[in-house]
C-alpha atoms as a PDB file:
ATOM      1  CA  UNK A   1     134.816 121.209  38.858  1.00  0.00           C
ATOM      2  CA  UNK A   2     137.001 123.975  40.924  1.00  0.00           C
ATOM      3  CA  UNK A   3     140.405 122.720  42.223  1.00  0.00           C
ATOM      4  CA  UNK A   4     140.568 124.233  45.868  1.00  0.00           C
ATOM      5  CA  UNK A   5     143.833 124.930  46.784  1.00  0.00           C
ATOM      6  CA  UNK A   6     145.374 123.591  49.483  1.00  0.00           C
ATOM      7  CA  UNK A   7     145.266 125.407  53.152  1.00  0.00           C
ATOM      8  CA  UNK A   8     147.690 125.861  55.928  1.00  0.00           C
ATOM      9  CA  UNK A   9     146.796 124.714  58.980  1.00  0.00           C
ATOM     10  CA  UNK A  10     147.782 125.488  62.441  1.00  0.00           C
ATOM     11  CA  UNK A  11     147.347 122.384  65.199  1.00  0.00           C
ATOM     12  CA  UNK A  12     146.711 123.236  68.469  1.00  0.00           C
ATOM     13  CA  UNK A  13     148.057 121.190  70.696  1.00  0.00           C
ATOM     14  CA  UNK A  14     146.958 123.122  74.227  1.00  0.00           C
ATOM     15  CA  UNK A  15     146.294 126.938  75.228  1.00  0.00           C
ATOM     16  CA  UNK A  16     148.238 129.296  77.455  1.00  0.00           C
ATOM     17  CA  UNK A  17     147.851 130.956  80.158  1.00  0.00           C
ATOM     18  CA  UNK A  18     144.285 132.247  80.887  1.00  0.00           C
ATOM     19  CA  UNK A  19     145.423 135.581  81.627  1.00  0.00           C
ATOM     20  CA  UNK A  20     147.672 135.581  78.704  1.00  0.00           C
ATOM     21  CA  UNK A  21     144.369 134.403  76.571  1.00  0.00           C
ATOM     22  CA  UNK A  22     142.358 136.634  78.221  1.00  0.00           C
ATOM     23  CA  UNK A  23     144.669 139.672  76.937  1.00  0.00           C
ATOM     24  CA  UNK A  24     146.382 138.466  73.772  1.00  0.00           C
ATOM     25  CA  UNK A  25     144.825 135.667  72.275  1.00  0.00           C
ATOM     26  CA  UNK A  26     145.778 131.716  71.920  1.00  0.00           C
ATOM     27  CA  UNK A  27     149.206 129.739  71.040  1.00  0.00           C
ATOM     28  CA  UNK A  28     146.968 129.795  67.449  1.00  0.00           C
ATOM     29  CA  UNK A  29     146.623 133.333  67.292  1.00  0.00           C
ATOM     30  CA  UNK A  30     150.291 134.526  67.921  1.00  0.00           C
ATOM     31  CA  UNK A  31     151.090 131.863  65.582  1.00  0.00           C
ATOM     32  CA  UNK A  32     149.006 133.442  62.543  1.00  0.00           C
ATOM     33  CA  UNK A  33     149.641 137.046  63.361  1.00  0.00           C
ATOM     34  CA  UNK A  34     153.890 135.830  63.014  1.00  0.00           C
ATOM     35  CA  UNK A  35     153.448 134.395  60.334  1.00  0.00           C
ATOM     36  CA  UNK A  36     151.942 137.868  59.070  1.00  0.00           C
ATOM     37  CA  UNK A  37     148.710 136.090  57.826  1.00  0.00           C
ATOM     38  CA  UNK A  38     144.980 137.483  58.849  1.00  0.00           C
ATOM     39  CA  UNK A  39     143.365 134.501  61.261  1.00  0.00           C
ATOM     40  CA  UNK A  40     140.432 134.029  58.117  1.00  0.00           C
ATOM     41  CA  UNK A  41     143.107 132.460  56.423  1.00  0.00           C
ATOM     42  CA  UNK A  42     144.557 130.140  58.213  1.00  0.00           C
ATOM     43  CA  UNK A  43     142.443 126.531  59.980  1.00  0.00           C
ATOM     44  CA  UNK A  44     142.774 125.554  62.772  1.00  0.00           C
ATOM     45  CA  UNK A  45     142.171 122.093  64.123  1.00  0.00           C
ATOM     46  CA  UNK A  46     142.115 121.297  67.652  1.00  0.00           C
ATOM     47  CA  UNK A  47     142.718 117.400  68.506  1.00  0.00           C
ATOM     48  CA  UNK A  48     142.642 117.879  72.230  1.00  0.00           C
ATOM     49  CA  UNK A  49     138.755 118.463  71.361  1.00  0.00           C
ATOM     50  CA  UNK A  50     138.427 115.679  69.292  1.00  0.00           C
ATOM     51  CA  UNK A  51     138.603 117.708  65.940  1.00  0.00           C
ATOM     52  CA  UNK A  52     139.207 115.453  63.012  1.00  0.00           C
ATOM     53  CA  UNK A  53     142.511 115.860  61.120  1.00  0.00           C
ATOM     54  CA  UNK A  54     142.874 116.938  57.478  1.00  0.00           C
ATOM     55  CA  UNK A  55     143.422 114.785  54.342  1.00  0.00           C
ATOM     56  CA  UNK A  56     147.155 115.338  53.417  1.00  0.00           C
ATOM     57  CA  UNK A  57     146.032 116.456  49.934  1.00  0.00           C
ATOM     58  CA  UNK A  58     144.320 119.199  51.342  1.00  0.00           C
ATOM     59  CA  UNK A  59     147.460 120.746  53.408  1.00  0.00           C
ATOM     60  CA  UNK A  60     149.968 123.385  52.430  1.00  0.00           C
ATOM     61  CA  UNK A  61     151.437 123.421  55.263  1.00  0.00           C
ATOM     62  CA  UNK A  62     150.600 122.787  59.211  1.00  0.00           C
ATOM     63  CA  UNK A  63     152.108 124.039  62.471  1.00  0.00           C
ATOM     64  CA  UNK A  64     151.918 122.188  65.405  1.00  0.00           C
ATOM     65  CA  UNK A  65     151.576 124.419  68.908  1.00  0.00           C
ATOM     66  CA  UNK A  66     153.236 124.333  72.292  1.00  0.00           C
ATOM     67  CA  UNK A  67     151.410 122.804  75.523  1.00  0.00           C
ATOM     68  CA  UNK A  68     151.055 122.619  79.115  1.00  0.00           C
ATOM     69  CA  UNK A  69     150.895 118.624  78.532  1.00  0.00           C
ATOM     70  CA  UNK A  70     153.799 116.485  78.364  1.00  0.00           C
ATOM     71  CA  UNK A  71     154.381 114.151  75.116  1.00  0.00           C
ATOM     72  CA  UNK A  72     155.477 111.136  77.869  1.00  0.00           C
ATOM     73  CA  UNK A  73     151.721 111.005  78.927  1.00  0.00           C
ATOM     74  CA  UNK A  74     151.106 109.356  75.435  1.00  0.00           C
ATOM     75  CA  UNK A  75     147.445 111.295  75.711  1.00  0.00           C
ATOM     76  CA  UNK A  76     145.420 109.368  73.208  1.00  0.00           C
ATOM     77  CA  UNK A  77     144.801 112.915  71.475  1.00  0.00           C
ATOM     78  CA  UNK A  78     148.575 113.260  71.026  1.00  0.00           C
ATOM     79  CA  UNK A  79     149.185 109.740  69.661  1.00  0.00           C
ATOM     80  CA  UNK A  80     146.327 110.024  67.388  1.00  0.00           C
ATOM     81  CA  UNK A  81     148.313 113.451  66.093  1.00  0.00           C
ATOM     82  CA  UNK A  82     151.672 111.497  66.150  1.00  0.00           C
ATOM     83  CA  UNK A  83     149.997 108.553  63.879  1.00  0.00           C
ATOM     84  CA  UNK A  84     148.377 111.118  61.334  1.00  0.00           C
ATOM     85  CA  UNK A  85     151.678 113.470  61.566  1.00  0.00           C
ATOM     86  CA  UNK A  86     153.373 110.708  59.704  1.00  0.00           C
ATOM     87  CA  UNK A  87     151.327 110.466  56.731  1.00  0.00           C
ATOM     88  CA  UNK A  88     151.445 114.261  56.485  1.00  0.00           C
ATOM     89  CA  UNK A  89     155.019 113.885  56.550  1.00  0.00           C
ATOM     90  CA  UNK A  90     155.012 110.706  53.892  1.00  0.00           C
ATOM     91  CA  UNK A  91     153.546 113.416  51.375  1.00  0.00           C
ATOM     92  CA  UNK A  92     156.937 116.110  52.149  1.00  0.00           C
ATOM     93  CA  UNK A  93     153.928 118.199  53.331  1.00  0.00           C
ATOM     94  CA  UNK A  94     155.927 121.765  54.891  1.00  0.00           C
ATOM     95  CA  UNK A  95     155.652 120.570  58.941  1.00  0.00           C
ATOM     96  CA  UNK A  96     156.647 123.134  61.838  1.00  0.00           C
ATOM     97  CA  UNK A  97     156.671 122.032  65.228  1.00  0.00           C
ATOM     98  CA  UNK A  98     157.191 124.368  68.175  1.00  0.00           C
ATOM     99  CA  UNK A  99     158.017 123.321  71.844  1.00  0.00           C
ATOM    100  CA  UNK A 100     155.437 120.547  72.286  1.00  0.00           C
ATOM    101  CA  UNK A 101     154.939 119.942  68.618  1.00  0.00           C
ATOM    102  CA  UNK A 102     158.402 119.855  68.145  1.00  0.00           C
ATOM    103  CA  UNK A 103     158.627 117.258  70.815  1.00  0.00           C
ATOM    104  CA  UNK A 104     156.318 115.398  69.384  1.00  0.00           C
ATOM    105  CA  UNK A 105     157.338 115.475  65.996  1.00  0.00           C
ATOM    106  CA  UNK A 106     160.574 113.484  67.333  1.00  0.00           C
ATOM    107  CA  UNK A 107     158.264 111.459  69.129  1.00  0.00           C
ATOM    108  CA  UNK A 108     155.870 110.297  65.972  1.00  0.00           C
ATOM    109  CA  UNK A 109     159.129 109.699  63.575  1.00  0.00           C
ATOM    110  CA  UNK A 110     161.074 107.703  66.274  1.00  0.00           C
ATOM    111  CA  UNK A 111     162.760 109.827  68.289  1.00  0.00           C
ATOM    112  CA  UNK A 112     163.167 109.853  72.279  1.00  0.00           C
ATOM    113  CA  UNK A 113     161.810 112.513  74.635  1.00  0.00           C
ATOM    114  CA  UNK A 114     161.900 112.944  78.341  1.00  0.00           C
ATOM    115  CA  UNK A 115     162.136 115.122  81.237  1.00  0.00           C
ATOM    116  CA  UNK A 116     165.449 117.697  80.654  1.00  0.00           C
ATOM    117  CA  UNK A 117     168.165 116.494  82.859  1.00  0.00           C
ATOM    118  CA  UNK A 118     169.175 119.775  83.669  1.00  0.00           C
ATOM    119  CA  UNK A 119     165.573 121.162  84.024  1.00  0.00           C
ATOM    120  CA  UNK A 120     163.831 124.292  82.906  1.00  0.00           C
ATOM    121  CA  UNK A 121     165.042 126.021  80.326  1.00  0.00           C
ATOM    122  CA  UNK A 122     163.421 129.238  80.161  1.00  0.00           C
ATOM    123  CA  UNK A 123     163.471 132.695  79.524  1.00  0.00           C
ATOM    124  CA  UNK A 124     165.977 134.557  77.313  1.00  0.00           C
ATOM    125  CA  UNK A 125     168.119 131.643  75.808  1.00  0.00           C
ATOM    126  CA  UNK A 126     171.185 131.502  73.076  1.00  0.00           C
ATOM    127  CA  UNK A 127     170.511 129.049  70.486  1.00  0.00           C
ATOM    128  CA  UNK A 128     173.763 128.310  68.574  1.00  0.00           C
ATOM    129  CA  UNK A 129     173.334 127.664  64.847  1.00  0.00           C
ATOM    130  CA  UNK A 130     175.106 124.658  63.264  1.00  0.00           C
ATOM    131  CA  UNK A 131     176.500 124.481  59.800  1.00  0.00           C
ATOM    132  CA  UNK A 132     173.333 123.559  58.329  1.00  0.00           C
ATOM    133  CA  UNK A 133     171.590 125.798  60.514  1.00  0.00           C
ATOM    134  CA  UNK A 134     172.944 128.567  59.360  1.00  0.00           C
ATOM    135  CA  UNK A 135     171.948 127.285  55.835  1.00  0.00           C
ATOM    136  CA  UNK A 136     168.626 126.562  56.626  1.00  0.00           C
ATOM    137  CA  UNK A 137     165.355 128.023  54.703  1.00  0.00           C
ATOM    138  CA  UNK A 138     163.819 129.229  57.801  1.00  0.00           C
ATOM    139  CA  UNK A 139     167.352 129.974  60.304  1.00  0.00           C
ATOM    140  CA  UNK A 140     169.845 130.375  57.698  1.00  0.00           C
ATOM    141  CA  UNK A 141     171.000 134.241  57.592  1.00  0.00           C
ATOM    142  CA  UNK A 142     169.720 134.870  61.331  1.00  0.00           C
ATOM    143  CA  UNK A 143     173.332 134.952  62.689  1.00  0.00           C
ATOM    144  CA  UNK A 144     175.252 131.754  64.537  1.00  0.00           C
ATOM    145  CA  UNK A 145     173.650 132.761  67.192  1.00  0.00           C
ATOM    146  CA  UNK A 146     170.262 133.883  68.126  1.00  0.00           C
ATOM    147  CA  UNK A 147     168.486 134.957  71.215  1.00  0.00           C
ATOM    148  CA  UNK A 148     165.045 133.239  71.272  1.00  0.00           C
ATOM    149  CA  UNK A 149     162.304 132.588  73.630  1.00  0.00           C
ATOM    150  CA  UNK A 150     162.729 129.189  75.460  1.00  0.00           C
ATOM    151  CA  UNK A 151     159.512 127.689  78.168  1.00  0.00           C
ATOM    152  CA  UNK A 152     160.217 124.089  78.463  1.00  0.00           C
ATOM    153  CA  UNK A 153     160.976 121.091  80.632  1.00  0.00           C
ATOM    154  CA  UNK A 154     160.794 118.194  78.555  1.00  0.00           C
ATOM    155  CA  UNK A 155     163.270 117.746  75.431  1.00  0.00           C
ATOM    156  CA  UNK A 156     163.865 115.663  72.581  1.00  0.00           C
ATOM    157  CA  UNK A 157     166.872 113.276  74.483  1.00  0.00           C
ATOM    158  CA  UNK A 158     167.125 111.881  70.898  1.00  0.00           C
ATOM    159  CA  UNK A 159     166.656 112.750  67.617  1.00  0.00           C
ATOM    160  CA  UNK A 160     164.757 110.389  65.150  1.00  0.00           C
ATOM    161  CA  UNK A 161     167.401 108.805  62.523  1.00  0.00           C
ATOM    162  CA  UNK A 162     167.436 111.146  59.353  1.00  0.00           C
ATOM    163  CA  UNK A 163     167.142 113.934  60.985  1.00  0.00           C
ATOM    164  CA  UNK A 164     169.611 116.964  60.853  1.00  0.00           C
ATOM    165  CA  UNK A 165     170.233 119.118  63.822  1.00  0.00           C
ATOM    166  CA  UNK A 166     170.329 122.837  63.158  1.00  0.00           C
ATOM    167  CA  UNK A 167     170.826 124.322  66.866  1.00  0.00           C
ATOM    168  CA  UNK A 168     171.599 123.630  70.734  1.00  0.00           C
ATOM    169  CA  UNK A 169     171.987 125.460  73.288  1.00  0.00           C
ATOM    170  CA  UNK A 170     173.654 125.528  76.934  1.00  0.00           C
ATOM    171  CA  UNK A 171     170.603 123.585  78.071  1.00  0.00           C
ATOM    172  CA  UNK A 172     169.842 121.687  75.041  1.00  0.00           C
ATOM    173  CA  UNK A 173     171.647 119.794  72.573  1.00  0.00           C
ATOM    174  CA  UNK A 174     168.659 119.305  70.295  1.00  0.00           C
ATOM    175  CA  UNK A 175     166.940 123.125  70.152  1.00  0.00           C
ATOM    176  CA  UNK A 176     166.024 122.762  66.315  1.00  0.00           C
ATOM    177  CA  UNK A 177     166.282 120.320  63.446  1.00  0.00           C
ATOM    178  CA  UNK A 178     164.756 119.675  60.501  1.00  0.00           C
ATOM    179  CA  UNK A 179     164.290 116.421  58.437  1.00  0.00           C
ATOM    180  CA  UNK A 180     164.036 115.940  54.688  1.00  0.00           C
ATOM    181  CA  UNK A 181     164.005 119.369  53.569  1.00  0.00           C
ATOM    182  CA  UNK A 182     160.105 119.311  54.616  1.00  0.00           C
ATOM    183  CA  UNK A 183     159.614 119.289  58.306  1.00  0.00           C
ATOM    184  CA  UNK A 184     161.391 121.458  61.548  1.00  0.00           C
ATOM    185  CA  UNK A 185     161.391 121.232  64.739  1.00  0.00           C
ATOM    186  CA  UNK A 186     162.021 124.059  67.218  1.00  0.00           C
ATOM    187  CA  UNK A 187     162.457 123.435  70.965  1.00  0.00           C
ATOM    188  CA  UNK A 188     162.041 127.641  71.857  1.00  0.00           C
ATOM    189  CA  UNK A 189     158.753 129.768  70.962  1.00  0.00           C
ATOM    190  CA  UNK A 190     159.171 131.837  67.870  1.00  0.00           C
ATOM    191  CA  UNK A 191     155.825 132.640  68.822  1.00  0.00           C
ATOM    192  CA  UNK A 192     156.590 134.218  72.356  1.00  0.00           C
ATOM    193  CA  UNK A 193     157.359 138.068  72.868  1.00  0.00           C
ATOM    194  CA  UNK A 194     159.185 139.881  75.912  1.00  0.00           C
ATOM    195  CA  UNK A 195     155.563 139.750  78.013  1.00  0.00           C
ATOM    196  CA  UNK A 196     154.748 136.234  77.299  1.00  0.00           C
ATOM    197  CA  UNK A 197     158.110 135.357  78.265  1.00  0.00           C
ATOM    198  CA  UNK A 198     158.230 136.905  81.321  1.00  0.00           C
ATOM    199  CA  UNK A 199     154.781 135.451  82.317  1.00  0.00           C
ATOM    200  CA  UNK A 200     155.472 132.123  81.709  1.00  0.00           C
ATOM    201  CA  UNK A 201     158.817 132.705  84.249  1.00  0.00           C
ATOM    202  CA  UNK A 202     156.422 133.718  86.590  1.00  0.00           C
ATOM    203  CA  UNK A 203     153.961 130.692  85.962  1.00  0.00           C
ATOM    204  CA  UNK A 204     157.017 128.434  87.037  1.00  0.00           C
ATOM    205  CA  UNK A 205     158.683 130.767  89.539  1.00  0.00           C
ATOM    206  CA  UNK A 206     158.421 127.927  92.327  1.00  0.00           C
ATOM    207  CA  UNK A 207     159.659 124.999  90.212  1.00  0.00           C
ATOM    208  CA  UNK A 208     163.065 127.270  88.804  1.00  0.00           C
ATOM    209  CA  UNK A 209     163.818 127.849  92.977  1.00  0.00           C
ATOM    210  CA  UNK A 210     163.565 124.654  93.531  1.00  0.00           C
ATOM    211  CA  UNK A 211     166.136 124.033  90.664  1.00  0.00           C
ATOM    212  CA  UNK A 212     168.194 126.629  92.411  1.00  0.00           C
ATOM    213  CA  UNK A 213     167.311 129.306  89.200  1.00  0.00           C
ATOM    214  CA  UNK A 214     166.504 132.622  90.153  1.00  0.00           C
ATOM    215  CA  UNK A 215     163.222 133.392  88.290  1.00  0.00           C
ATOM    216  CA  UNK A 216     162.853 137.159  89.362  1.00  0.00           C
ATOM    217  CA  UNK A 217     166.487 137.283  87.419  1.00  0.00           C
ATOM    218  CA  UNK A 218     165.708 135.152  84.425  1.00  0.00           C
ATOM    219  CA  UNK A 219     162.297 137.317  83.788  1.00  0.00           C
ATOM    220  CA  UNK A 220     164.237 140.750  84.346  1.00  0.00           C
ATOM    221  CA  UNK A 221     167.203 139.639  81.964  1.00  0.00           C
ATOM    222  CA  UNK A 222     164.323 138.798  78.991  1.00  0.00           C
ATOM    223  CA  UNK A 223     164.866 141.255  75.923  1.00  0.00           C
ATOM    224  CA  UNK A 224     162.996 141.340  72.867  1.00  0.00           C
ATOM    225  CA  UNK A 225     164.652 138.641  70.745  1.00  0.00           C
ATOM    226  CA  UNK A 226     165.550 140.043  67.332  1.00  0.00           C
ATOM    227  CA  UNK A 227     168.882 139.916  65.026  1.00  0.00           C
ATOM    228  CA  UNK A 228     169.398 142.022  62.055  1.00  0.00           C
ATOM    229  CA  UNK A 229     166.717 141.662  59.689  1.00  0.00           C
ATOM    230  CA  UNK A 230     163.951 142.081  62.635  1.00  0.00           C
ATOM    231  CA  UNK A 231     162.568 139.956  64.963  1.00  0.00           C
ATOM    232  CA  UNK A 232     163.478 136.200  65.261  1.00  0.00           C
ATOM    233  CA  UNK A 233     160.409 134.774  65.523  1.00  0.00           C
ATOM    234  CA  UNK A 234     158.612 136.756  63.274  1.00  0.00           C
ATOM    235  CA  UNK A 235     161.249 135.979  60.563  1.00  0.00           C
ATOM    236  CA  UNK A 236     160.984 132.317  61.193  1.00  0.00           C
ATOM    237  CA  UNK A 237     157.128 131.920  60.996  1.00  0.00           C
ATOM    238  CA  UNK A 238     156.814 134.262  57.878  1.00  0.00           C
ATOM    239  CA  UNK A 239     159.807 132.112  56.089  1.00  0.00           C
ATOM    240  CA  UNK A 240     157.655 129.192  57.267  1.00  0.00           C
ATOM    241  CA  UNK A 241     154.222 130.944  55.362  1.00  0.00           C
ATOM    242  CA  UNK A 242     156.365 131.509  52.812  1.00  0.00           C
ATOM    243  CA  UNK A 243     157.358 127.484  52.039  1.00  0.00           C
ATOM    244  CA  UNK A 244     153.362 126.706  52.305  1.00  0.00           C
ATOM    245  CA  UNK A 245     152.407 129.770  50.032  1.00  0.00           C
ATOM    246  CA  UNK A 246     154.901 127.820  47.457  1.00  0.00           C
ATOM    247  CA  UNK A 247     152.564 124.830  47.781  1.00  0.00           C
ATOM    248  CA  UNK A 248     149.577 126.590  47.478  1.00  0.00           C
ATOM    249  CA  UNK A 249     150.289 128.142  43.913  1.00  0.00           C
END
């Protein structure tokens, strides 16, 4: 009998923007193409659809998307994730979670999340390395500070026990951390280029005024994120391909 090896997965936990779809693809598919892989091999499972879930065996690694929902609705699609997140996790399967996934990563291992007391966080944003961010496998070597994307209003107010933090920012303590070696979390979009940025600003131009942000500002002050070696995001997601590819051998 063949032994399959195992397959990384991406979990998609919403979409974006139509128009963005319409002209660039899904969360899923800026996902795969950062991570430098061809969409063939990579699955994708969609709970919001009622997909089922993979065994753990069968996983090399999984990433788990951004959404337009919000983790405090306790959909019964995102608990159902949360419950089967933890026996991925049980296994030290590799476990990325971006924006909403990273949210609800907390969220399934204990941790508290709610609305951001000092609101919308987007655009542009500085995310300041700690010590054991900057010797992390997948932020380690970016610089102590990186620009990345940011599109969120909802944090992770506290981190599950165990877990290390690796970054904050001026509107976050908690932008990234990682727990047992196996499984990150990463508030900002490594995901997101300069357009999608922008557009996303846009989407939310009426709820920054009404925060007193200036969203015509915050979308003309976007640059591409990158530090030495390249692009942020791009580095992060490939490092990230990398760790499954190790699990796949």
């Amino acid at each position: 009998m063949q032994i399959m090896s195992p397959d990384l997965y991406v979990i998609k936990l919403g979409s974006t923007l139509p128009d963005l779809a319409a002209r660039k693809g899904d969360f899923e598919d800026w996902i795969i193409r950062g991570m430098g892989l061809q969409r063939d091999t990579v699955k994708v499972v969609d709970p919001t659809r009622g997909d089922a879930f993979p065994d753990p065996d069968t996983i090399a690694g999984a990433v788990l998307t951004g959404s337009h929902a919000m983790v405090t609705d306790r959909e019964p699609w995102s608990e159902r994730t949360a419950a089967w997140l933890l026996d991925v996790l049980a296994q030290r399967v590799p476990v990325l979670g971006i924006c909403y996934g990273h949210q609800l990563l907390a969220h399934a291992l204990g941790g508290e999340i709610g609305d951001n007391p000092l609101g919308h966080e987007m655009g542009t944003v500085t995310a300041v390395l700690t010590p054991d961010g900057e010797s992390d496998p997948l932020l380690g070597g970016l610089g102590r500070s990186i620009a990345v994307h940011a599109s969120h209003r909802q944090t992770v107010l506290r981190l599950p026990a165990g877990a290390t933090l690796l970054a904050t920012s001026a509107m976050d303590r908690h932008m990234a951390f990682s727990l047992n070696g196996s499984a990150w979390g990463l508030q900002f979009h490594p995901e997101f280029d300069t357009e999608t940025d922008q557009a996303y600003i846009r989407a939310e131009a009426e709820a920054l005024r009404a925060e007193g942000q200036d969203p015509a500002a915050l979308a003309a002050s976007v640059p591409a994120a990158t530090c030495a070696g390249g692009p942020v995001g791009t580095t992060i997601l490939s490092r990230f391909a990398a760790l499954a590819r190790t699990r796949q051998q």
